[in-house]
Protein backbone atom coordinates (compact mmCIF):
# COMPACT_ATOMS: atom_id res chain seq x y z
CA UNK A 1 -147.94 65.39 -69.40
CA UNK A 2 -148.08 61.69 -69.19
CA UNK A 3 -145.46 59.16 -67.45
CA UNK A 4 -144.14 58.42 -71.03
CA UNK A 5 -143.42 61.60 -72.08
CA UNK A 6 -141.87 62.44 -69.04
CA UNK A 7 -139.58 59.06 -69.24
CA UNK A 8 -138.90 60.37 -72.75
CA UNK A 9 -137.21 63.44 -72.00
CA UNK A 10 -135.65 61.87 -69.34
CA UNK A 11 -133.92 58.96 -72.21
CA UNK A 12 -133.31 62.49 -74.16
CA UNK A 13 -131.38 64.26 -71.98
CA UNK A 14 -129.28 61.14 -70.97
CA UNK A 15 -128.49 60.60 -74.04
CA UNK A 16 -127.62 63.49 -74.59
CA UNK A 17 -125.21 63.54 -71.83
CA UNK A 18 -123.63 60.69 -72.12
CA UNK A 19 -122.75 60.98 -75.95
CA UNK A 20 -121.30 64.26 -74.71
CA UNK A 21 -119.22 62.66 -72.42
CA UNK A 22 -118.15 60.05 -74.93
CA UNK A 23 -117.25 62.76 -77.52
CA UNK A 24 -115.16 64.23 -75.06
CA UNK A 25 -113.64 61.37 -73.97
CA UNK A 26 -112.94 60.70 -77.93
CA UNK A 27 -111.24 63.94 -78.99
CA UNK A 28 -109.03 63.94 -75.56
CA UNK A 29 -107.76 60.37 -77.03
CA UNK A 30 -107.12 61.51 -80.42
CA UNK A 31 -105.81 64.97 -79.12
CA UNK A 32 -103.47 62.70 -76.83
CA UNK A 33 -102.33 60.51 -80.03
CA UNK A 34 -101.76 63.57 -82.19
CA UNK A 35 -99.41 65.20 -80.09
CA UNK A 36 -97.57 61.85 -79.22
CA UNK A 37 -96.96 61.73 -83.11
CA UNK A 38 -95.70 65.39 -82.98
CA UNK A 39 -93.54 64.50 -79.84
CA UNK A 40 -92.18 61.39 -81.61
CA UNK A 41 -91.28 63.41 -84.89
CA UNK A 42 -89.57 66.00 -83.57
CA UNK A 43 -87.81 63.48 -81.07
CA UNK A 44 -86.29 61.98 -84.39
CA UNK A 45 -85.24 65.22 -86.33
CA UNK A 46 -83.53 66.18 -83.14
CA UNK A 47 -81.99 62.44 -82.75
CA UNK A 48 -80.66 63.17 -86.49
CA UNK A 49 -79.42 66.81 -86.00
CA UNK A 50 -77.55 65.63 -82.83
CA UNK A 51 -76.20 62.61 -84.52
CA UNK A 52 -75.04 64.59 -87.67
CA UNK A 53 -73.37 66.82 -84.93
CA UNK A 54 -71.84 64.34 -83.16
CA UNK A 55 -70.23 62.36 -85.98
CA UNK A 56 -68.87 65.50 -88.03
CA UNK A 57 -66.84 66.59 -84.67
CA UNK A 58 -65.85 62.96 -84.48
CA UNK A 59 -63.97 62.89 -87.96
C-alpha cells in the first residue's frame, strides 16, 4: 500500500463524514421548518376558534 492510496482512503472517509454531518445538519433544518409551519397553523385555527368564541358571547 502506497502513500496515495493511503491519502485516498483517508479523502474517502472524510468525505464521507463530513457529508454525513451536512445531511444531518440539513434534515434538523428542514425538520425545524416543518414543525414551525405546523406550530404556525394550528396557532391560527386556534386564533379563529377563540375569536369565533369570543365574538358570539359578545353579541
Amino acid at each position: 500500500m502506497n502513500k496515495n492510496s493511503l491519502w485516498t482512503i483517508v479523502g474517502v472517509v472524510l468525505a464521507v463524514v463530513i457529508a454525513w454531518w451536512i445531511v444531518s445538519a440539513l434534515f434538523s433544518i428542514l425538520w425545524f421548518i416543518a414543525k414551525l409551519a405546523i406550530v404556525l397553523v394550528v396557532a391560527v385555527i386556534v386564533f379563529l376558534v377563540l375569536r369565533g368564541l369570543f365574538t358570539s358571547k359578545a353579541d
